[in-house]
N, C-alpha and C. Protein backbone atom coordinates (compact mmCIF):
# COMPACT_ATOMS: atom_id res chain seq x y z
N UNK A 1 0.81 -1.19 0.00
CA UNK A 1 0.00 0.00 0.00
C UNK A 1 0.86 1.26 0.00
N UNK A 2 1.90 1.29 0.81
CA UNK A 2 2.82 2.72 1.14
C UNK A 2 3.72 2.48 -0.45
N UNK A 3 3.74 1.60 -1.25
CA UNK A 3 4.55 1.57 -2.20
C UNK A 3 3.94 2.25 -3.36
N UNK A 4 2.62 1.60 -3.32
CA UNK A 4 1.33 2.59 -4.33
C UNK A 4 1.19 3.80 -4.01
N UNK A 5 1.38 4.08 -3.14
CA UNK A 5 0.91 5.86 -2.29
C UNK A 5 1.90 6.79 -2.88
N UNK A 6 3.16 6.14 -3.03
CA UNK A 6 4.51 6.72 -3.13
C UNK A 6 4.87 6.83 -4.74
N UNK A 7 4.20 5.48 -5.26
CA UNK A 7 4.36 5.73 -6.62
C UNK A 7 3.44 6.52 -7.86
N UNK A 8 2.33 6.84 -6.72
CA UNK A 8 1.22 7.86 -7.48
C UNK A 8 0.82 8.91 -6.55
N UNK A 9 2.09 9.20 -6.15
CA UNK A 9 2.02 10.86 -5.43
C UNK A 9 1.94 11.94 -6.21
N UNK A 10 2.17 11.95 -7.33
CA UNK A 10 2.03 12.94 -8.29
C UNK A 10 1.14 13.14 -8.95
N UNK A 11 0.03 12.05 -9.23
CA UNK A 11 -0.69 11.78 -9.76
C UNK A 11 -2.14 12.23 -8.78
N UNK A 12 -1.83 11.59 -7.38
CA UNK A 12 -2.91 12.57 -6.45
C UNK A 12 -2.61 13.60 -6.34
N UNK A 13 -1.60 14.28 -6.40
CA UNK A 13 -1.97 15.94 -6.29
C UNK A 13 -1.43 16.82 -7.34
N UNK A 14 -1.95 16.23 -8.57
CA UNK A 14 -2.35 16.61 -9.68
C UNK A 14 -4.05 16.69 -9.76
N UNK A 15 -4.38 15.63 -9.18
CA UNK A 15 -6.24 15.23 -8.73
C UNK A 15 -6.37 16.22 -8.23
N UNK A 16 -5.82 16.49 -6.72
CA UNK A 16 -6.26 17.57 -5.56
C UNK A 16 -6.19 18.44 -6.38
N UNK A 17 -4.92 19.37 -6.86
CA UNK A 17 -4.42 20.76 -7.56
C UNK A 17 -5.89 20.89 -8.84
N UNK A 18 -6.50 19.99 -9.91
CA UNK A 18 -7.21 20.43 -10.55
C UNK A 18 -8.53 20.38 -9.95
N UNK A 19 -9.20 19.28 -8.72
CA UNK A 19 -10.43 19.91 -7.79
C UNK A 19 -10.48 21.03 -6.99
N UNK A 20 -8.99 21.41 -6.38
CA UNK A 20 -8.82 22.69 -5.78
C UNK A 20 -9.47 23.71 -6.44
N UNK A 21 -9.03 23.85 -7.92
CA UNK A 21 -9.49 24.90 -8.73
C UNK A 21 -10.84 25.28 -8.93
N UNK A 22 -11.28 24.28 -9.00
CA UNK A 22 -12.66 25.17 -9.43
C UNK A 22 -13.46 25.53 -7.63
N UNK A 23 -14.00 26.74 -8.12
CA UNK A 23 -14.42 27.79 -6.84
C UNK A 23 -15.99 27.28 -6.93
N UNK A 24 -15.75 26.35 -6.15
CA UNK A 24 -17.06 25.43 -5.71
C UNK A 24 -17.64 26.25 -4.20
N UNK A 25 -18.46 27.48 -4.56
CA UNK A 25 -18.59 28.18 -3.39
C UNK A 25 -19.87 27.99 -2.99
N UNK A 26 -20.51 27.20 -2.48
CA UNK A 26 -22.21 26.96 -2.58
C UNK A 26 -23.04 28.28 -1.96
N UNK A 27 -22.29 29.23 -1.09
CA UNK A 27 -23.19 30.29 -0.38
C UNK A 27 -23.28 31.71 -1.96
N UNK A 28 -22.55 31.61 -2.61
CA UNK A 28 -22.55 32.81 -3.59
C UNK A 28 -23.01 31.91 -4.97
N UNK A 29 -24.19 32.47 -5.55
CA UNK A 29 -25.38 31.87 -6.79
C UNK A 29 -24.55 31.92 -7.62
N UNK A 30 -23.30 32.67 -7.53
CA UNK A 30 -22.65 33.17 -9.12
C UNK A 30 -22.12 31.48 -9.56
N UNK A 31 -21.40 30.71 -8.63
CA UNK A 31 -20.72 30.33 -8.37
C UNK A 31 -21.29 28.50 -8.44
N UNK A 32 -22.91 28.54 -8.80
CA UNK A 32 -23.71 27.61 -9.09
C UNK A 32 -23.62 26.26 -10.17
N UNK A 33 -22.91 27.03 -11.52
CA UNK A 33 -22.35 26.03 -12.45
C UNK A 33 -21.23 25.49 -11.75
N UNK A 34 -20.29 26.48 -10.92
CA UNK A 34 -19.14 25.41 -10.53
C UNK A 34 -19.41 24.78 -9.19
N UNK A 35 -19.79 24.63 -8.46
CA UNK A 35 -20.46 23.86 -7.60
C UNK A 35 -21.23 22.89 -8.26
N UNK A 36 -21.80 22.79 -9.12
CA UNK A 36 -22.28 21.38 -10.08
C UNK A 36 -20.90 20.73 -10.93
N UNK A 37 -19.80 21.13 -10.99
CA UNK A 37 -18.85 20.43 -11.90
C UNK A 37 -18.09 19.96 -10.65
N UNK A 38 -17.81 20.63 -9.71
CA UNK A 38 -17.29 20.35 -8.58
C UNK A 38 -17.82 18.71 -8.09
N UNK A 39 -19.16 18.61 -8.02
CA UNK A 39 -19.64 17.62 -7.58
C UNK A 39 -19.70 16.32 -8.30
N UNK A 40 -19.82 16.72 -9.51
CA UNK A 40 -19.60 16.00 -11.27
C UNK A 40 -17.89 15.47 -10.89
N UNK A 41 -17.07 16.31 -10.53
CA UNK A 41 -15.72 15.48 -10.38
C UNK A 41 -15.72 14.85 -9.29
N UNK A 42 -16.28 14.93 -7.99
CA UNK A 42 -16.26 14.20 -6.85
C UNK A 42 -16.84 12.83 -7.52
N UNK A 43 -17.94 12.96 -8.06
CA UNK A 43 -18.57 11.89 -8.64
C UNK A 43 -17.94 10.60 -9.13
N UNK A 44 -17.60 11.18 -10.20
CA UNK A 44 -16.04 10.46 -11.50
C UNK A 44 -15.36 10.27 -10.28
N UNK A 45 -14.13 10.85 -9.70
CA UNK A 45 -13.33 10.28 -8.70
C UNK A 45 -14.00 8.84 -8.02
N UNK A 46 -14.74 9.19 -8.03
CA UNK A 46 -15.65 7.97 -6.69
C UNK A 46 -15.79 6.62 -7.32
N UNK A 47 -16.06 7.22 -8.85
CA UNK A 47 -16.44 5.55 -9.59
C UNK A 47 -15.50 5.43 -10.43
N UNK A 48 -14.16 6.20 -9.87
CA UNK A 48 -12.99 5.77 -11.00
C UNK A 48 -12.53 5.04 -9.87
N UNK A 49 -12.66 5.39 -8.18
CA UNK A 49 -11.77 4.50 -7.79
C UNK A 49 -12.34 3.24 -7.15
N UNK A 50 -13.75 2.93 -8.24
CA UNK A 50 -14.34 1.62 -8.05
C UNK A 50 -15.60 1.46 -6.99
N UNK A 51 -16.06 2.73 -6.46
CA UNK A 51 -17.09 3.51 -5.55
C UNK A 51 -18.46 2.82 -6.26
N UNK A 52 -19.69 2.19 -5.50
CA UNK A 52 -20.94 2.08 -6.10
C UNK A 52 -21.67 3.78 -5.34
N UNK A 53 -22.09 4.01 -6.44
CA UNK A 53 -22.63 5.67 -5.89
C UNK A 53 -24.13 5.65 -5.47
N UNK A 54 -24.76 5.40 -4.16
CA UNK A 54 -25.41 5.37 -3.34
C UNK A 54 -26.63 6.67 -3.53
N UNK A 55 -26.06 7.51 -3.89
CA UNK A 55 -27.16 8.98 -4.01
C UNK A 55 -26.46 10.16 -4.74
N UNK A 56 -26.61 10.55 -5.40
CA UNK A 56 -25.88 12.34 -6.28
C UNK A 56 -27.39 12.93 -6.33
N UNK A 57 -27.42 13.72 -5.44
CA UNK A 57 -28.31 14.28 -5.80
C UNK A 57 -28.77 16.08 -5.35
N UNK A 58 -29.06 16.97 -5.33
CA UNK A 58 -29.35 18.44 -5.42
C UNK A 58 -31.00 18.45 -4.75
N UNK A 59 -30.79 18.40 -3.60
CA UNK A 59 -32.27 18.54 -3.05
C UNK A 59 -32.31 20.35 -2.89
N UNK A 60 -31.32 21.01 -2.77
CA UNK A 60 -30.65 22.11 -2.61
C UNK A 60 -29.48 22.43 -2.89
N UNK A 61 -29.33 23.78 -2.79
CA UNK A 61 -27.99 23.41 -2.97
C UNK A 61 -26.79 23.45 -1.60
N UNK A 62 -25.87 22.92 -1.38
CA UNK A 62 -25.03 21.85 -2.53
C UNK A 62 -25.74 20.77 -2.48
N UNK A 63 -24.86 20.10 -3.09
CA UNK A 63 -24.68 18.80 -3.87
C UNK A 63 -24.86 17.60 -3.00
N UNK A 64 -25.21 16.61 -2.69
CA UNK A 64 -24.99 15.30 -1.73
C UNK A 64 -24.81 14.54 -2.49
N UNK A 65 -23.76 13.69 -2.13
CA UNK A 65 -22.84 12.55 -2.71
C UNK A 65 -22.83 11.48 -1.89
N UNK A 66 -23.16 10.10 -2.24
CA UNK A 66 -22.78 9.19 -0.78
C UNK A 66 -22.50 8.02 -2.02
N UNK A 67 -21.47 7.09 -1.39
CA UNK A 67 -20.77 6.28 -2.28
C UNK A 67 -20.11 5.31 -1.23
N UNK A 68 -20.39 4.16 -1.60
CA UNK A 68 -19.64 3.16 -0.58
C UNK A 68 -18.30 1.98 -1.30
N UNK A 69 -17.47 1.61 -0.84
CA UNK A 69 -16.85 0.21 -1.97
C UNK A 69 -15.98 -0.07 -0.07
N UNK A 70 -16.98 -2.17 -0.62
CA UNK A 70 -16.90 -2.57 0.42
C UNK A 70 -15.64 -3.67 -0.23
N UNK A 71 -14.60 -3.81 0.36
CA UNK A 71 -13.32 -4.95 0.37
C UNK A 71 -13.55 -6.01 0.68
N UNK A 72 -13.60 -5.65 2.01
CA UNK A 72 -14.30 -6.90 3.11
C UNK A 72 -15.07 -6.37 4.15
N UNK A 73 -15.80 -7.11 4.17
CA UNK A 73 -17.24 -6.58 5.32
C UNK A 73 -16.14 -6.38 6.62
N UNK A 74 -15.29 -7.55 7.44
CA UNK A 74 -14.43 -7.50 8.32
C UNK A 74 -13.79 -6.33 8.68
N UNK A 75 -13.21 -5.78 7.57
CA UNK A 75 -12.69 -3.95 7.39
C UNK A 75 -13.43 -2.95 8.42
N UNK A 76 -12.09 -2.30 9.34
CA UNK A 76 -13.46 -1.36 9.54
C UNK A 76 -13.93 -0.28 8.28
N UNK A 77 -14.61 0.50 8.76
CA UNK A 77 -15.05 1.50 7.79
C UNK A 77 -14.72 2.76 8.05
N UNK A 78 -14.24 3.63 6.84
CA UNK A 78 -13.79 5.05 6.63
C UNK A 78 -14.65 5.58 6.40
N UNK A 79 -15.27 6.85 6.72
CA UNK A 79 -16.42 7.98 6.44
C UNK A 79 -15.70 9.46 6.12
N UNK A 80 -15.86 9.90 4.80
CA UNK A 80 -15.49 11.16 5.01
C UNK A 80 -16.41 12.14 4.69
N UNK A 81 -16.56 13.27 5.19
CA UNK A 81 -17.18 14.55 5.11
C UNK A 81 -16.92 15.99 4.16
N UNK A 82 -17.47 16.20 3.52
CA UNK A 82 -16.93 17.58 2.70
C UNK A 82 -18.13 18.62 2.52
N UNK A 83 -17.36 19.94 2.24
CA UNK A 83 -18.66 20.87 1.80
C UNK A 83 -18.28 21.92 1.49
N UNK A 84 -18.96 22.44 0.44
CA UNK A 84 -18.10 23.80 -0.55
C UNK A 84 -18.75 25.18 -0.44
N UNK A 85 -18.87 25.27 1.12
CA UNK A 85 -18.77 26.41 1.65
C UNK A 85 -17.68 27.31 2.75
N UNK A 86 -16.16 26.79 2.32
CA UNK A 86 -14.91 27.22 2.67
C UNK A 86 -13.81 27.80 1.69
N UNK A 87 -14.37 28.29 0.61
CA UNK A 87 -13.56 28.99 -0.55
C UNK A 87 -11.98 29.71 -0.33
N UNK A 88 -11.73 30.18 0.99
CA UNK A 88 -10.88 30.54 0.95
C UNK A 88 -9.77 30.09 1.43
N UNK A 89 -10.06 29.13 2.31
CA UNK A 89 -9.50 28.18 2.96
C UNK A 89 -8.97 27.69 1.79
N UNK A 90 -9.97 27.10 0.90
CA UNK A 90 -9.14 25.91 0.23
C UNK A 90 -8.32 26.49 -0.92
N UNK A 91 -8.70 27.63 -1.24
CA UNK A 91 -7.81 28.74 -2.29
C UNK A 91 -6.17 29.14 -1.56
N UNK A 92 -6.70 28.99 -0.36
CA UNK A 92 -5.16 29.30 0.60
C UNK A 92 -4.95 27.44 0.27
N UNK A 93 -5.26 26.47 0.60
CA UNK A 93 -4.59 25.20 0.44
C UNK A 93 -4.32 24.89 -0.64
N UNK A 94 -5.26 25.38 -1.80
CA UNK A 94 -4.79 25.11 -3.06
C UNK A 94 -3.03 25.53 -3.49
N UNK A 95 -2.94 26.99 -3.10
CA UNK A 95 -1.80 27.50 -3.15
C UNK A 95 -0.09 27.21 -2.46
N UNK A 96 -1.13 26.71 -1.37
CA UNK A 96 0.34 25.85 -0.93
C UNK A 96 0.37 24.63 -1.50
N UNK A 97 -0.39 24.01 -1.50
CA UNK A 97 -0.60 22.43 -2.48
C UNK A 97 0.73 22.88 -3.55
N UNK A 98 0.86 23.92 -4.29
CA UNK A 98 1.52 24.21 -5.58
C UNK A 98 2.35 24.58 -5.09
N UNK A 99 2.50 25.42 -4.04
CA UNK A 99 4.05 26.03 -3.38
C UNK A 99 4.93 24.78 -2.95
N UNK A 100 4.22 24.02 -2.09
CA UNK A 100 4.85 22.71 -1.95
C UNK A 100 4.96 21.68 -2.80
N UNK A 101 4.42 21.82 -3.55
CA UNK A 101 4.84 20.78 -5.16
C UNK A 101 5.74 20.82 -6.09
N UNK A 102 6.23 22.27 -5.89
CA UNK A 102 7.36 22.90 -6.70
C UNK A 102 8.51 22.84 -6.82
């Protein structure tokens, strides 16, 4: 596993660096098409990395995503949380993402 991690480190934050980008801001309307592509790539990510996708759906906005891929039932289980109402935060992480990549 740490050998895969190591050999497609560049390759995940090439992933991160082009989701960073788009200004997935759900509190500002302007910002509505990219908050739908935003979620459109969470999506793809999910069932590229073999994810059955459970719900995509816009009851509001944002976006809700739920996606599970089970290994072994035995496994415990990982849950993660996101939401694209921290724009600047992640515009400041985006930027170091690239400062530190350099």
């Amino acid at each position: 596993m740490i050998d895969y991690i190591h050999s497609n480190k560049q390759r995940f934050l090439d992933e991160l660096i082009e989701l960073l980008k788009i200004p997935s801001v759900s509190a500002d309307t302007k910002h509505n098409e990219d908050t739908a592509c935003c979620a459109e790539a969470f999506k793809t990510a999910l069932l590229k990395a073999g994810c059955t996708m459970l719900k995509f759906a816009q009851p509001r906005s944002p976006y809700s995503i739920s996606a599970h891929k089970i290994l072994d039932p035995n496994l415990p289980t990982i849950l993660t949380y996101g939401h694209y109402d921290v724009s600047l935060l992640i515009h400041w992480i985006y930027g170091l993402v690239v400062l530190l990549n350099q």
